[in-house]
PDB file of N, CA and C in Angstrom:
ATOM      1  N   UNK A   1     -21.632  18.790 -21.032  1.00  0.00           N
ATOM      2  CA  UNK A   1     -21.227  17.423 -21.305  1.00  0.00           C
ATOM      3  C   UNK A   1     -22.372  16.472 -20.990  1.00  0.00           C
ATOM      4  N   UNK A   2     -22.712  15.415 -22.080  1.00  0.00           N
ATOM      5  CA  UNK A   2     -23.143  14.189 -21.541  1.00  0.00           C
ATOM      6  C   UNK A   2     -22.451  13.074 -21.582  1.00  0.00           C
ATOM      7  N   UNK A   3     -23.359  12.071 -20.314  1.00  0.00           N
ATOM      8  CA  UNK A   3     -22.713  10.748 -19.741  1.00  0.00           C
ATOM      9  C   UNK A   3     -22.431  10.413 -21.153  1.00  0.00           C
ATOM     10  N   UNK A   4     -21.460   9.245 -21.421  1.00  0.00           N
ATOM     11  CA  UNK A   4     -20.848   8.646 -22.163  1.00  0.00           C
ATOM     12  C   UNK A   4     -20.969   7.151 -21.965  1.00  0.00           C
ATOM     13  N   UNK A   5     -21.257   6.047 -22.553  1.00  0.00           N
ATOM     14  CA  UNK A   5     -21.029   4.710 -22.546  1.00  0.00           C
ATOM     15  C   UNK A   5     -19.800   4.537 -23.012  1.00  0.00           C
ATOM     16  N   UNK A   6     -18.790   3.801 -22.359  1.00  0.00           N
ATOM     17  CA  UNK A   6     -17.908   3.273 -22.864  1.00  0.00           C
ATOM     18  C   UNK A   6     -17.682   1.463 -22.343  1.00  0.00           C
ATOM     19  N   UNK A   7     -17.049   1.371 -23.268  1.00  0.00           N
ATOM     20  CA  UNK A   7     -16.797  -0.393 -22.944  1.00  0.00           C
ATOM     21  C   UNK A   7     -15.081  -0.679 -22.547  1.00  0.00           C
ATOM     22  N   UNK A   8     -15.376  -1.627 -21.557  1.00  0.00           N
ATOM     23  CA  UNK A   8     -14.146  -1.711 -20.609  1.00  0.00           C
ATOM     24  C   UNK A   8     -13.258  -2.632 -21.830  1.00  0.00           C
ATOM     25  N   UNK A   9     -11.724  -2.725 -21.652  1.00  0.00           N
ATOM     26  CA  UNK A   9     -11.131  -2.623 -22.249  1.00  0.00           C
ATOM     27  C   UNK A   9     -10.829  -4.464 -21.910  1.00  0.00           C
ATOM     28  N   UNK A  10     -10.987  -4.430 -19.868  1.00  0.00           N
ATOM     29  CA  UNK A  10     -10.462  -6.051 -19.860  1.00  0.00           C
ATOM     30  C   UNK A  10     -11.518  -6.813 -19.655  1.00  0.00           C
ATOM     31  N   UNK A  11     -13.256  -6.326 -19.341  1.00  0.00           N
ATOM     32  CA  UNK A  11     -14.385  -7.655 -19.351  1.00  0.00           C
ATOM     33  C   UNK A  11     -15.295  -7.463 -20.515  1.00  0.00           C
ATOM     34  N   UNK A  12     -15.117  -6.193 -21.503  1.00  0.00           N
ATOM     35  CA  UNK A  12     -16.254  -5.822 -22.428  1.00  0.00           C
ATOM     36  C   UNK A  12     -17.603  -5.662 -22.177  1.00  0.00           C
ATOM     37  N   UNK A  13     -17.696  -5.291 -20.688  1.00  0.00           N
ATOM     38  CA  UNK A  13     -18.857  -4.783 -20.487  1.00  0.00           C
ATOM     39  C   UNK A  13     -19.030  -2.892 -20.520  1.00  0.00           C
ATOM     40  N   UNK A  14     -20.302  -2.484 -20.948  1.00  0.00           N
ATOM     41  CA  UNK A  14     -20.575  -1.028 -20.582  1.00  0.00           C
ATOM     42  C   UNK A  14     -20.569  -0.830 -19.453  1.00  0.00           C
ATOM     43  N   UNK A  15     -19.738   0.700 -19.983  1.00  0.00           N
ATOM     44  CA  UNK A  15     -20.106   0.992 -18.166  1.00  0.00           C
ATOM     45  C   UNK A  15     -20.421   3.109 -18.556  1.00  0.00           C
ATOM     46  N   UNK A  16     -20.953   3.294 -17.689  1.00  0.00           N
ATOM     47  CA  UNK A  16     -21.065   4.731 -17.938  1.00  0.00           C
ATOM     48  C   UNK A  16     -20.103   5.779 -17.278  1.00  0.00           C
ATOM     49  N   UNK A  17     -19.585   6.406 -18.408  1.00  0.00           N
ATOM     50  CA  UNK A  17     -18.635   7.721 -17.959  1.00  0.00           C
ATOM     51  C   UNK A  17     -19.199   8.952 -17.929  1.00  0.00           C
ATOM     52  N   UNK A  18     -19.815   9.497 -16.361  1.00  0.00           N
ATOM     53  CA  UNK A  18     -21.017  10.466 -15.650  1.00  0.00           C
ATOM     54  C   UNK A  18     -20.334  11.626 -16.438  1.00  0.00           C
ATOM     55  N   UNK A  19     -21.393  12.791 -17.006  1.00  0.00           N
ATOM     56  CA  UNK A  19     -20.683  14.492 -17.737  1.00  0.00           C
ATOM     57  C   UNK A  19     -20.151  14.938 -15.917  1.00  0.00           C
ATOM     58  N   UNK A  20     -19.769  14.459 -14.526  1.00  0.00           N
ATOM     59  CA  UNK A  20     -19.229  14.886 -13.687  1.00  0.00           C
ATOM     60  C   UNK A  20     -18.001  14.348 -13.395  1.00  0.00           C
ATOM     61  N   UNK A  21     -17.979  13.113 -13.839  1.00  0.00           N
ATOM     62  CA  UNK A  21     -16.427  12.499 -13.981  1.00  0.00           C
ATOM     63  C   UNK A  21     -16.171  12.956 -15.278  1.00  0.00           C
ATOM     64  N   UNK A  22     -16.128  13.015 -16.364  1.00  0.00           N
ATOM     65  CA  UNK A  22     -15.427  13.574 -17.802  1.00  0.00           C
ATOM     66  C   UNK A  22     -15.278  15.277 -17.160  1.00  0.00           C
ATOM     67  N   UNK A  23     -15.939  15.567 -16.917  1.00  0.00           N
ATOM     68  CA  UNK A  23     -15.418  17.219 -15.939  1.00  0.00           C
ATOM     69  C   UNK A  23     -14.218  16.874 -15.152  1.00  0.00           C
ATOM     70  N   UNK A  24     -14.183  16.205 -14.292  1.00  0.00           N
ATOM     71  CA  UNK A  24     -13.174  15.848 -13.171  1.00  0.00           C
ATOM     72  C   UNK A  24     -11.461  15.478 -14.086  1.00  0.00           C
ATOM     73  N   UNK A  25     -11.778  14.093 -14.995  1.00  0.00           N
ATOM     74  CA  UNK A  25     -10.707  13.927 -15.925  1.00  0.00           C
ATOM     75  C   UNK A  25     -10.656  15.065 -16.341  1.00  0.00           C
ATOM     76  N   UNK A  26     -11.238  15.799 -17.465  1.00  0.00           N
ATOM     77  CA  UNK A  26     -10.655  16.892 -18.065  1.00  0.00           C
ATOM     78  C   UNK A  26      -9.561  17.995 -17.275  1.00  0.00           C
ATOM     79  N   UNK A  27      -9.988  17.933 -16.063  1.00  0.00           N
ATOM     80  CA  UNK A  27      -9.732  18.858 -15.033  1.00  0.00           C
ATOM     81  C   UNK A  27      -8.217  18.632 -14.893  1.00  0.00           C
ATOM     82  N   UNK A  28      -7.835  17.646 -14.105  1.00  0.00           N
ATOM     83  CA  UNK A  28      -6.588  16.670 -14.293  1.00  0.00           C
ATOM     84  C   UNK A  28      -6.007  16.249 -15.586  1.00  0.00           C
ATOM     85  N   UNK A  29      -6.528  16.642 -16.840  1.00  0.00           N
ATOM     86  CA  UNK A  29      -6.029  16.470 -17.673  1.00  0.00           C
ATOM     87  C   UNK A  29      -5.772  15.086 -18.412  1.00  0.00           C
ATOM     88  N   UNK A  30      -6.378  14.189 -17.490  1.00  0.00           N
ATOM     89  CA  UNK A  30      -6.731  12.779 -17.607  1.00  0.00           C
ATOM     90  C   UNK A  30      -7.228  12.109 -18.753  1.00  0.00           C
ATOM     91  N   UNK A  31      -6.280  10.768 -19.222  1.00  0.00           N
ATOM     92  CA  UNK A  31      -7.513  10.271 -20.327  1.00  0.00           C
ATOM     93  C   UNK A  31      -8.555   9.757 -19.976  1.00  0.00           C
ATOM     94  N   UNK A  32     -10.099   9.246 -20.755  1.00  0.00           N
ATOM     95  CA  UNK A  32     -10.951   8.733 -20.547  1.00  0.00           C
ATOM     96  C   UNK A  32     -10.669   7.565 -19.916  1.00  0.00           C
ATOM     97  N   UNK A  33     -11.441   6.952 -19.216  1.00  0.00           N
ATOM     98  CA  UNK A  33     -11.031   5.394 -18.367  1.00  0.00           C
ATOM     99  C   UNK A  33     -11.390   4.667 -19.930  1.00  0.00           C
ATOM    100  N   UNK A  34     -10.263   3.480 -19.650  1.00  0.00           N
ATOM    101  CA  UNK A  34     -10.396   2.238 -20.187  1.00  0.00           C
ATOM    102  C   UNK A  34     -11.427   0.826 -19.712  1.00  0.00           C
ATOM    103  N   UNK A  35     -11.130   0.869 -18.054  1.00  0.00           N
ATOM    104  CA  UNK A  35     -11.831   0.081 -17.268  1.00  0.00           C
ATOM    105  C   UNK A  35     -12.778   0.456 -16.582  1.00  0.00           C
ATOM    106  N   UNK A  36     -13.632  -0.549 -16.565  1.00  0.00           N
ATOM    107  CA  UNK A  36     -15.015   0.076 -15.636  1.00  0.00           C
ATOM    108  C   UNK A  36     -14.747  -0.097 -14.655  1.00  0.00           C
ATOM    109  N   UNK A  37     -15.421   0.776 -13.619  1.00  0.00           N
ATOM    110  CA  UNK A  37     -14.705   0.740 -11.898  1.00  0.00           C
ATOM    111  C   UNK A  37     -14.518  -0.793 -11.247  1.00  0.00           C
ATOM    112  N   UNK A  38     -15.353  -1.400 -11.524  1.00  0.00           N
ATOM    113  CA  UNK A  38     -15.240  -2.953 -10.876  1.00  0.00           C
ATOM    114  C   UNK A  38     -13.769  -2.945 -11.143  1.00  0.00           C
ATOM    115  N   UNK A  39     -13.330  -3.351 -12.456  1.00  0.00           N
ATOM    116  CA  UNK A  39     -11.871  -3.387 -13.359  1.00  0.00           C
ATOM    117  C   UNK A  39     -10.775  -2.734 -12.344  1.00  0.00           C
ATOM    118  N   UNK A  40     -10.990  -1.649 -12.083  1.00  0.00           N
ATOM    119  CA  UNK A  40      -9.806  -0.308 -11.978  1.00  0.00           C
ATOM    120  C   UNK A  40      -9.907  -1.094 -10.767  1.00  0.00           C
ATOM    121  N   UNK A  41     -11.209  -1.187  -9.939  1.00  0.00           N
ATOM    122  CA  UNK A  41     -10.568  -1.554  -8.262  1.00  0.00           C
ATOM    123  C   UNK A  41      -9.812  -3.011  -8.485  1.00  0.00           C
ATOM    124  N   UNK A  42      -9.958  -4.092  -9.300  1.00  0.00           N
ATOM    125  CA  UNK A  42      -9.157  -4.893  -9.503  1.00  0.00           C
ATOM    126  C   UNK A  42      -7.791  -4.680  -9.757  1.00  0.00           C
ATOM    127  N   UNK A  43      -7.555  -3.627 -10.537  1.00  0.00           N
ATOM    128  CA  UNK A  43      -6.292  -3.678 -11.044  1.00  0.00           C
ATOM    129  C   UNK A  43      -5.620  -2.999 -10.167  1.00  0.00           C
ATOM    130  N   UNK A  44      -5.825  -1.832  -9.226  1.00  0.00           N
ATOM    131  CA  UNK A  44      -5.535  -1.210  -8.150  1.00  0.00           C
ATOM    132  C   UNK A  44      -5.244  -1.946  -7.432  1.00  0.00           C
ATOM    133  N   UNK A  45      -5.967  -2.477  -6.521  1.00  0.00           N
ATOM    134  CA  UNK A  45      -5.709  -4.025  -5.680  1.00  0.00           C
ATOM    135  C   UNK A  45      -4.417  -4.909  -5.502  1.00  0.00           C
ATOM    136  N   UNK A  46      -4.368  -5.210  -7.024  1.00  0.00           N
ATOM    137  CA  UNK A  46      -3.633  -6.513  -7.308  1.00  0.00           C
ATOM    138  C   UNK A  46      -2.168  -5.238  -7.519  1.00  0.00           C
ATOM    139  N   UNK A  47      -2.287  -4.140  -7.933  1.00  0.00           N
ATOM    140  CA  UNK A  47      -1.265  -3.626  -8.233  1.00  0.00           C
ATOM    141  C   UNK A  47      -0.822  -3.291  -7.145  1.00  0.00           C
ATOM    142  N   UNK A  48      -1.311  -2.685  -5.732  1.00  0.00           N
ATOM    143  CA  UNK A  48      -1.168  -1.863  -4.213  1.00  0.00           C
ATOM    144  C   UNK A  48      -0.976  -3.798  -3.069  1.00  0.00           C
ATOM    145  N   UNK A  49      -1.047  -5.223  -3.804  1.00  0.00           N
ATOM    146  CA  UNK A  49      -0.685  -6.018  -2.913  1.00  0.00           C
ATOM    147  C   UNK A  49       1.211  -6.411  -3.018  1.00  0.00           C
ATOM    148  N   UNK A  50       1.464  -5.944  -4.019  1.00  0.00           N
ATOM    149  CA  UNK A  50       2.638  -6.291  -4.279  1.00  0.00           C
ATOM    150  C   UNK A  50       3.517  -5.260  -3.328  1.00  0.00           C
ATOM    151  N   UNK A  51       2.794  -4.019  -3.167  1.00  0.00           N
ATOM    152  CA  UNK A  51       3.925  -3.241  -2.344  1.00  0.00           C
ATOM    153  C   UNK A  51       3.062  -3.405  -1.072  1.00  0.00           C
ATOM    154  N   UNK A  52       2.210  -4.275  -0.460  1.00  0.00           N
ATOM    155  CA  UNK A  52       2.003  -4.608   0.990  1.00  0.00           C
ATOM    156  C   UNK A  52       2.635  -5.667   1.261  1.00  0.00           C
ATOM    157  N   UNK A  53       3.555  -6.189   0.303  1.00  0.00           N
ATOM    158  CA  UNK A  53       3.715  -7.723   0.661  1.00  0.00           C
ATOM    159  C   UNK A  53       4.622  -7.724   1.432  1.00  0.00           C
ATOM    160  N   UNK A  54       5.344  -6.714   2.102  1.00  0.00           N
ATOM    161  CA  UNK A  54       6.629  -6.157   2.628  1.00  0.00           C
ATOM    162  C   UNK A  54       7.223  -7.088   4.042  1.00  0.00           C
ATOM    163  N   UNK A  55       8.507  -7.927   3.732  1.00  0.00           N
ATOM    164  CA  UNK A  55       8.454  -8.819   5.045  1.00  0.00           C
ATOM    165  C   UNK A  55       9.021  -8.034   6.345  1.00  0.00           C
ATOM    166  N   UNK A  56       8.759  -8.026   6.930  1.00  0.00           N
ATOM    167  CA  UNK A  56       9.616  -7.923   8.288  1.00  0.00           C
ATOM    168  C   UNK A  56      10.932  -8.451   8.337  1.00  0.00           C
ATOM    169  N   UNK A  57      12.506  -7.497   8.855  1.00  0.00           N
ATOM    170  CA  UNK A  57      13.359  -8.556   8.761  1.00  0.00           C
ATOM    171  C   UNK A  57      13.713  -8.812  10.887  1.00  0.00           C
TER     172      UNK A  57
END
């Protein structure tokens, strides 16, 4: 396998998909990323604050 350029889906920048991560996805059976890692840790984030938001009763 070689690295791959792909373009993120939510800033349209390139980002490179390493022939050791497309090994790893394949592995897991995973699709190709949409988002470039900056992206994913954003969307991770914002997705993992909603279940910290947890009140105390």
């Amino acid at each position: 396998m070689e690295d791959k350029n792909l373009t993120c889906k939510d800033c349209g920048n390139e980002f490179v998909f390493s022939a050791g991560e497309q090994e790893f996805y394949a592995g897991k059976n995973f699709p190709d990323p949409v988002r470039c890692p900056e992206c994913r840790k954003i969307k991770k984030e914002s997705k993992n604050n909603g279940k910290n938001d947890k009140k105390e009763s």
